[in-house]
C-alpha atoms as a PDB file:
ATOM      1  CA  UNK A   1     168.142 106.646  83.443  1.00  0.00           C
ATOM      2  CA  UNK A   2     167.733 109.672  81.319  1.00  0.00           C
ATOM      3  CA  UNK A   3     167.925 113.488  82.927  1.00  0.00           C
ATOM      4  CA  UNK A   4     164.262 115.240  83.008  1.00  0.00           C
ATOM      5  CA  UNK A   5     164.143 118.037  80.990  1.00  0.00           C
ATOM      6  CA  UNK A   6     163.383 121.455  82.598  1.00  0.00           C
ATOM      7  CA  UNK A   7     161.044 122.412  79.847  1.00  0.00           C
ATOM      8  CA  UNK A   8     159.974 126.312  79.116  1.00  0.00           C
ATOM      9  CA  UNK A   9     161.398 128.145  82.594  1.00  0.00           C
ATOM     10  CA  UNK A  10     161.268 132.218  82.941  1.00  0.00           C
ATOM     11  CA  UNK A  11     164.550 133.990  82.895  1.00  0.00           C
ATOM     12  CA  UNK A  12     166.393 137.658  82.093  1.00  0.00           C
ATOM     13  CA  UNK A  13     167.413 138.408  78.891  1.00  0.00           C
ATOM     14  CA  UNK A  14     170.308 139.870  79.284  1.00  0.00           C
ATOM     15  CA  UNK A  15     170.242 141.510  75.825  1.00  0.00           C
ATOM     16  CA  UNK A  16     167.116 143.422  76.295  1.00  0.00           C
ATOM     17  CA  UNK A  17     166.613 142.649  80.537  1.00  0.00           C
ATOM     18  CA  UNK A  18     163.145 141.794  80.481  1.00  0.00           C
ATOM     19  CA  UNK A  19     161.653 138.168  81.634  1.00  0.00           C
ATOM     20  CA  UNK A  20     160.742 135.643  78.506  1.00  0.00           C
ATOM     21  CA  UNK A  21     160.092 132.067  78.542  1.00  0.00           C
ATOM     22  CA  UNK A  22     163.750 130.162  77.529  1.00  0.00           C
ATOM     23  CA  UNK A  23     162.969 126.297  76.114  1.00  0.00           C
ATOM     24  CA  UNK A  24     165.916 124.391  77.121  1.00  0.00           C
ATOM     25  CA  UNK A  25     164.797 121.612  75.007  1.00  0.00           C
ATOM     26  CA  UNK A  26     167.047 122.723  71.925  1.00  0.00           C
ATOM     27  CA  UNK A  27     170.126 120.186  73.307  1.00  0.00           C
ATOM     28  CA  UNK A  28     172.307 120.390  70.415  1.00  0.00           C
ATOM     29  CA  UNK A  29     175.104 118.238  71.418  1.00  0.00           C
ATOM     30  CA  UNK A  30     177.012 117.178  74.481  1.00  0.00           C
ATOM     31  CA  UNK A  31     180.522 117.399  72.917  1.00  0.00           C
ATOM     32  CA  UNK A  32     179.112 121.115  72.575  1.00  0.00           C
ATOM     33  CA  UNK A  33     179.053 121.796  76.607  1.00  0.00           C
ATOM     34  CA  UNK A  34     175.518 121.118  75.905  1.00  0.00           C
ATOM     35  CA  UNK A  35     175.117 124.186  74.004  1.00  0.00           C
ATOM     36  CA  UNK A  36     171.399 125.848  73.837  1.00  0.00           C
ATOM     37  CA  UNK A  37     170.159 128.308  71.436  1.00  0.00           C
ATOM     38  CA  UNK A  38     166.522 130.719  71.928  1.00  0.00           C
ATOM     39  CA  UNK A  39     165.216 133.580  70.995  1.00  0.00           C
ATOM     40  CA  UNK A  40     164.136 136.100  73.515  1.00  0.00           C
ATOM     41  CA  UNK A  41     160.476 136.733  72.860  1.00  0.00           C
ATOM     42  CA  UNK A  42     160.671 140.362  73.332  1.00  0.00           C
ATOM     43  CA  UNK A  43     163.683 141.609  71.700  1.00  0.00           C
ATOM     44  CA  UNK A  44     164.017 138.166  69.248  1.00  0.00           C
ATOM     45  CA  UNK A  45     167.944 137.967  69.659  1.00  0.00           C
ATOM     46  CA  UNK A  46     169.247 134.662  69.611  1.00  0.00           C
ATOM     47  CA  UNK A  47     171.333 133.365  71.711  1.00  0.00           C
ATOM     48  CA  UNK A  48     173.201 130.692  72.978  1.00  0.00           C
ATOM     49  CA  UNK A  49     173.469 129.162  76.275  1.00  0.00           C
ATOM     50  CA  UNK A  50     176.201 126.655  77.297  1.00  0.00           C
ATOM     51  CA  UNK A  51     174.950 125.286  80.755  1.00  0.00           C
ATOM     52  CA  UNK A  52     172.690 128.877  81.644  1.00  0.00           C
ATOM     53  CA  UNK A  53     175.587 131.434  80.609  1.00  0.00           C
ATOM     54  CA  UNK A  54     174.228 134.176  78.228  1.00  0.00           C
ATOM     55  CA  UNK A  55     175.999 134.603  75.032  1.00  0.00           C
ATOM     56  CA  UNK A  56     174.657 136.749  72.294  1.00  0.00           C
ATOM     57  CA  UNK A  57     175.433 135.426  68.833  1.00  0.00           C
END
């Protein structure tokens, strides 16, 4: 039985602090700690996510 994905959810960016739809849909690999990557629709840094932690890259 496979886990439902969250889809588009609203979050901080904690580059620029305002609220921007994150798509957790980007699952790159599970060896990766499930690693996510987005870009933050108002200040367009990417960055990566392993399990919800903010990294920027």
């Amino acid at each position: 039985m496979k886990a439902k994905n969250p889809g588009p959810q609203l979050m901080d960016c904690e580059i620029c602090g305002k609220k921007t739809v994150h798509d957790f849909s980007l699952d790159l690999d599970e060896k990766l700690n499930k690693l996510r990557t987005w870009t933050c629709h108002h200040c367009k840094n990417r960055i990566s996510t392993p399990d919800g932690k903010f990294e920027p890259n």
